[in-house]
Every structure is written in C-alpha cells, then in structure tokens.
N, C-alpha and C. Protein backbone atom coordinates (compact mmCIF):
# COMPACT_ATOMS: atom_id res chain seq x y z
N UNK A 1 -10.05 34.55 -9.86
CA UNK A 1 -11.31 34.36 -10.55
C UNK A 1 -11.12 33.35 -11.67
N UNK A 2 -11.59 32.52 -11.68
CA UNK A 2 -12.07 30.90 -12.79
C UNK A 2 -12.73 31.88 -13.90
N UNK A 3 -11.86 31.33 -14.96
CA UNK A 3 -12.57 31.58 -16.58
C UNK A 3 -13.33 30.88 -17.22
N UNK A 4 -14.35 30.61 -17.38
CA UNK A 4 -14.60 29.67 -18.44
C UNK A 4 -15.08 29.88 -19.84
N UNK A 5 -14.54 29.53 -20.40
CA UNK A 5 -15.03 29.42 -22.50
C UNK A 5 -15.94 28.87 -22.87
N UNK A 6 -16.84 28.77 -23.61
CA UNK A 6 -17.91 28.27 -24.00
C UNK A 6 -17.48 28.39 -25.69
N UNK A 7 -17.77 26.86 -26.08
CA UNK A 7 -17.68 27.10 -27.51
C UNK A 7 -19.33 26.48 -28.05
N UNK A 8 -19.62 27.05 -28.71
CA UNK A 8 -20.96 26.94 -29.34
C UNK A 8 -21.03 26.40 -30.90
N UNK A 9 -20.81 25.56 -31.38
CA UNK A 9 -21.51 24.66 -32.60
C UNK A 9 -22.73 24.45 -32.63
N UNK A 10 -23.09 25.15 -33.80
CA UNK A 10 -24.69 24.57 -34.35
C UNK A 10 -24.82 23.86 -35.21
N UNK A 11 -25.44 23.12 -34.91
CA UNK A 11 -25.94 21.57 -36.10
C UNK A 11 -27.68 21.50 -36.69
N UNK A 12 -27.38 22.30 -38.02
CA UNK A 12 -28.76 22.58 -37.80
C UNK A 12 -29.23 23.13 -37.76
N UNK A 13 -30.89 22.97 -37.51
CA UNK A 13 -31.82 23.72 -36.71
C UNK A 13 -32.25 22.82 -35.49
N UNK A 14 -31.75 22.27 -35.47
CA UNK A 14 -31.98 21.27 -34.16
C UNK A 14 -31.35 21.79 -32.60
N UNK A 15 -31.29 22.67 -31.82
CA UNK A 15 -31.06 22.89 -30.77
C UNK A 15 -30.60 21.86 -29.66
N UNK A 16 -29.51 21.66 -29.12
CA UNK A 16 -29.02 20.31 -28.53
C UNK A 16 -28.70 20.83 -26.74
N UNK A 17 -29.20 19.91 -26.11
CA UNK A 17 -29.40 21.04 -24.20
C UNK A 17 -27.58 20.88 -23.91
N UNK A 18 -26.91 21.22 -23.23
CA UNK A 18 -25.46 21.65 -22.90
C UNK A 18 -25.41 20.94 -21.75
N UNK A 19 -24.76 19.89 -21.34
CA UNK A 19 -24.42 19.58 -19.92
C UNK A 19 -22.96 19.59 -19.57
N UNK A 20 -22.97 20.59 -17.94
CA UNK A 20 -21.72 20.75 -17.36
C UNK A 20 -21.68 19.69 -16.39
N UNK A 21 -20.44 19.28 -16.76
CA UNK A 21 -20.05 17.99 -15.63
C UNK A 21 -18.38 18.91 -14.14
N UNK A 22 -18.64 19.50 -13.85
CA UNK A 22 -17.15 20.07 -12.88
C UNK A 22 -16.99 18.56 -11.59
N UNK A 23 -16.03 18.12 -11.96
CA UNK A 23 -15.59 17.12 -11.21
C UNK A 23 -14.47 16.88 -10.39
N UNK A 24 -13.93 18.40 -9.99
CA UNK A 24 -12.55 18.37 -9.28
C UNK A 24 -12.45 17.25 -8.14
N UNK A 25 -10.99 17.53 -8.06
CA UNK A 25 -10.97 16.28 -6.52
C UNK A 25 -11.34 16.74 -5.46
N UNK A 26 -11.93 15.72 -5.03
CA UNK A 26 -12.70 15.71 -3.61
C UNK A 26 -14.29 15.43 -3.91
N UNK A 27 -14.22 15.33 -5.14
CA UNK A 27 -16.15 15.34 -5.79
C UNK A 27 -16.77 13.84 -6.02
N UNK A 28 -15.74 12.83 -5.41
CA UNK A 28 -15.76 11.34 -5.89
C UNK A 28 -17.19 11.18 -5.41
N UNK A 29 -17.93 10.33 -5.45
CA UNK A 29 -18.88 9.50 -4.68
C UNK A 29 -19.29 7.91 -5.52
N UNK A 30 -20.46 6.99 -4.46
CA UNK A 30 -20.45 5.89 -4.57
C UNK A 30 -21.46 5.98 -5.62
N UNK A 31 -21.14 5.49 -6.60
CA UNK A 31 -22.02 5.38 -7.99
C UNK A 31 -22.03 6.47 -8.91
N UNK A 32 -20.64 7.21 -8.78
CA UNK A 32 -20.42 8.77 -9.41
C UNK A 32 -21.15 8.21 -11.36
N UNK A 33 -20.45 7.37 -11.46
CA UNK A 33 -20.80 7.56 -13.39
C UNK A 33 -22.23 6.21 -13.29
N UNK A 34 -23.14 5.93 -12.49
CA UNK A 34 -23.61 4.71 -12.92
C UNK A 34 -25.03 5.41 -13.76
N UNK A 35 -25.53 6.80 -13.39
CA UNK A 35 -26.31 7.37 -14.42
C UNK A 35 -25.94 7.96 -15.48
N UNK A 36 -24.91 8.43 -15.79
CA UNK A 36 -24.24 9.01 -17.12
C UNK A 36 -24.29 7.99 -17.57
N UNK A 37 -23.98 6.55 -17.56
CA UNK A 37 -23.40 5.61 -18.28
C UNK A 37 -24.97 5.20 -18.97
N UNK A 38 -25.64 5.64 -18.80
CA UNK A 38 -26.93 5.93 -19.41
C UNK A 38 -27.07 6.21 -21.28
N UNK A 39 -26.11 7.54 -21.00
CA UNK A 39 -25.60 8.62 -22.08
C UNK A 39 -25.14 7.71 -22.77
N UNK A 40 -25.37 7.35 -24.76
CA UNK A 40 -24.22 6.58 -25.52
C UNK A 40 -23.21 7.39 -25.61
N UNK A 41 -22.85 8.40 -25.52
CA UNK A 41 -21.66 9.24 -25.59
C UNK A 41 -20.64 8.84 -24.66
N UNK A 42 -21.27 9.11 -23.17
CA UNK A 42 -20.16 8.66 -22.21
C UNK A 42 -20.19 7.17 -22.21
N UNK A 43 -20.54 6.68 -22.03
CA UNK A 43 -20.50 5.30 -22.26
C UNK A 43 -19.61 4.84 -23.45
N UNK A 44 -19.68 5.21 -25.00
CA UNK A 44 -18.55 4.89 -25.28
C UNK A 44 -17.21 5.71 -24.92
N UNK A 45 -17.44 6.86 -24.47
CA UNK A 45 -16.05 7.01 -24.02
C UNK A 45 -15.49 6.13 -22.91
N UNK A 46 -16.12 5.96 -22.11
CA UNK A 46 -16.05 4.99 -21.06
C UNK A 46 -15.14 3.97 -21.36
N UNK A 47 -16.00 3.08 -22.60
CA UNK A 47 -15.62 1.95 -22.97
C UNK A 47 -13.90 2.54 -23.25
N UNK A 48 -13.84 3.40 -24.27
CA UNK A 48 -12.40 3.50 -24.26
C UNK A 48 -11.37 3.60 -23.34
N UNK A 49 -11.84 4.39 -22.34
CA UNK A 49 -11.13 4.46 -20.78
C UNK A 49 -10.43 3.04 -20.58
N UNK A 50 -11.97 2.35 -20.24
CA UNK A 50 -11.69 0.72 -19.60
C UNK A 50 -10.63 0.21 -20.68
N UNK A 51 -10.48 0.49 -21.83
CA UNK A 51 -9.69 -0.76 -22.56
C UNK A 51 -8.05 -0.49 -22.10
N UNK A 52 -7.91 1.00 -21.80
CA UNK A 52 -6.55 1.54 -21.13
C UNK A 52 -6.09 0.49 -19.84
N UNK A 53 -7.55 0.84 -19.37
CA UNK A 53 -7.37 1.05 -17.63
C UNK A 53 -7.24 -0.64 -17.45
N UNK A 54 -7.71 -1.56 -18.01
CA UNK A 54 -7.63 -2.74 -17.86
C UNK A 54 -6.19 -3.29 -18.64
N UNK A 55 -5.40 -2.93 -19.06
CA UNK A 55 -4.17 -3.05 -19.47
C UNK A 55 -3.12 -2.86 -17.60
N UNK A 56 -3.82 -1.76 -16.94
CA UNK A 56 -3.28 -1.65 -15.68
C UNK A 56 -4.21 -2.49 -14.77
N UNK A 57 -5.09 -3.67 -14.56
CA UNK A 57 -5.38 -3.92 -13.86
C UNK A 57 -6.82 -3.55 -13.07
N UNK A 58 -7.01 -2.06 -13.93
CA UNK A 58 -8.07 -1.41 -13.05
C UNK A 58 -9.68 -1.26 -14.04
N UNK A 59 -10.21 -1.58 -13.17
CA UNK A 59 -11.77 -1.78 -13.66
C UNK A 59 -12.57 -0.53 -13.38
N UNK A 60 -12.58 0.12 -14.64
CA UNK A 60 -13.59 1.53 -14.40
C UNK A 60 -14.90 1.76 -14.20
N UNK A 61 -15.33 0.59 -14.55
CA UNK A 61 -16.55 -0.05 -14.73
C UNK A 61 -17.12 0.03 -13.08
N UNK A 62 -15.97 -0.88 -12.33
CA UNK A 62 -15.96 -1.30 -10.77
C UNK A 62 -15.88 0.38 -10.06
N UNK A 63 -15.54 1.04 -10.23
CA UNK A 63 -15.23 2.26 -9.64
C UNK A 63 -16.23 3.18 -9.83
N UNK A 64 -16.61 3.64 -10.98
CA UNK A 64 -17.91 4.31 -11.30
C UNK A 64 -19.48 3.91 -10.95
N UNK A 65 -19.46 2.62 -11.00
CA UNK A 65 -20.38 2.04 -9.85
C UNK A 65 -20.51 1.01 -8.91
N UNK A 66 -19.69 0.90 -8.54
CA UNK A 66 -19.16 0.11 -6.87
C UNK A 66 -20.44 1.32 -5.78
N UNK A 67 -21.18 0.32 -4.83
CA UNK A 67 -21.67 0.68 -3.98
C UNK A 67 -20.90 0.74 -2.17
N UNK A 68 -19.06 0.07 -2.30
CA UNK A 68 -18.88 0.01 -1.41
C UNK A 68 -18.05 1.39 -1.08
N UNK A 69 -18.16 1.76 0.13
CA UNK A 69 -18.03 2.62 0.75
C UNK A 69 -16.55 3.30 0.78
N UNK A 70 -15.46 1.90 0.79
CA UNK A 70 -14.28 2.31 1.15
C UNK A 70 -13.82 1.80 -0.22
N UNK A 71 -14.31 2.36 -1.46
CA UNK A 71 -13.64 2.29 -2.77
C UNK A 71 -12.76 3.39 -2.80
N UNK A 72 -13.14 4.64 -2.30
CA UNK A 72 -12.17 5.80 -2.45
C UNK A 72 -11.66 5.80 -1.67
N UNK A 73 -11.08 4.84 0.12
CA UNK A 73 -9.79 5.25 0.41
C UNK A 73 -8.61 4.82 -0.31
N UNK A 74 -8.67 4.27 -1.49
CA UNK A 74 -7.34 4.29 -2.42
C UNK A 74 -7.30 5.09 -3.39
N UNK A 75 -6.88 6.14 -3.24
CA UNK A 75 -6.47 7.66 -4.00
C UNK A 75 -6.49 6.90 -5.32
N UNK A 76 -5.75 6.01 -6.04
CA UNK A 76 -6.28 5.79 -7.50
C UNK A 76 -7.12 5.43 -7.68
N UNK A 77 -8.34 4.84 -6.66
CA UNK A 77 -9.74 5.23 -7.50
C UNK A 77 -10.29 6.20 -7.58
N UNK A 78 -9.93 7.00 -6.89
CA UNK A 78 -10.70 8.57 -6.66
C UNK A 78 -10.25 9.28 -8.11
N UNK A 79 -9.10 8.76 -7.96
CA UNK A 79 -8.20 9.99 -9.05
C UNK A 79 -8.80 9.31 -10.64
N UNK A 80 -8.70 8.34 -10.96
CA UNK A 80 -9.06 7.65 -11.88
C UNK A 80 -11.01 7.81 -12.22
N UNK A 81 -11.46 7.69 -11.46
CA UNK A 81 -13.06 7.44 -11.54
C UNK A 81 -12.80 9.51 -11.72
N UNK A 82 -12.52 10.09 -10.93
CA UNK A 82 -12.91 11.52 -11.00
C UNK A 82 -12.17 12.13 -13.08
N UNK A 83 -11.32 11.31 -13.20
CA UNK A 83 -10.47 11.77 -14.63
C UNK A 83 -11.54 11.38 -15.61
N UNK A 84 -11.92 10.45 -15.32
CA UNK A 84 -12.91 9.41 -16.44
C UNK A 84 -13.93 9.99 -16.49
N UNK A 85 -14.66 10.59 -15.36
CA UNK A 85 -15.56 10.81 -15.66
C UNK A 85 -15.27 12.72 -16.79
N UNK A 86 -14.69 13.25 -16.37
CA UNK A 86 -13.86 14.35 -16.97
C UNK A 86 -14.11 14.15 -18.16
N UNK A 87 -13.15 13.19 -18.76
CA UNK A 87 -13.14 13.06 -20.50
C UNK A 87 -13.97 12.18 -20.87
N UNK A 88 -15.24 11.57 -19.95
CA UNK A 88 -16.53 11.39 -21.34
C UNK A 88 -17.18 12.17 -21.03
C-alpha cells in the first residue's frame, strides 16, 4: 500500500487549489509539459532544468514538447522529460 503525506501551508486568507502531478515511468507522452509550461512556476523551474540539461547536450524544451512520435524510443528522453516534469 502507497503512502502519501500531504503538507498544508496557509498563506493567508487566500485559499490556493493543490495540483497532483504522479508521473512514474511509463507515463511519457508527446507534448507531456507543453501545457504546464503555461504555469510561471513550472516554467521557471523548467528553465532551471534546461540550463543543467544543456550543459549535456539535451534540450528539455525539445522533449516536453516535441510532437514526434519516436522521441521516447531513447530511454533518456523518457527518463529525463518524466524527472523534469517531477521537480517543477
């Protein structure tokens, strides 16, 4: 049985809505982050990702919304686009 914790901060009286993102592997798809990247939150986390990930060559940018099909038969985009999206 899966645990999960919930931590609750209030700011306020302002009430803020909660979004769950569960992104294990196997959950990849074509344009996985191109609506989050919507969010300024994920988006700058994003940005931080890319400044890593482009030190290796790899464009997170290209992976999170690439419309081509066979972006995830290379396990480091899967693994990479599914992490990223994780920590924003």
């Amino acid at each position: 049985m899966t645990r999960c914790h919930l931590f609750i901060q209030e700011r306020g009286e302002r009430n803020r809505p909660v979004w769950f993102i569960f992104s294990g592997m196997g959950s990849q798809w074509n344009t996985m982050g191109e609506s989050l990247l919507k969010l300024p939150l994920f988006a700058e986390t994003v940005a931080k990702c890319d400044k890593v990930l482009r030190e290796k060559n790899i464009d997170i940018y290209k992976i999170l919304t690439s419309k081509d099909p066979t972006l995830f038969d290379d396990i480091l985009n899967a693994f990479v686009g599914i992490i990223t999206v994780q920590v924003s």
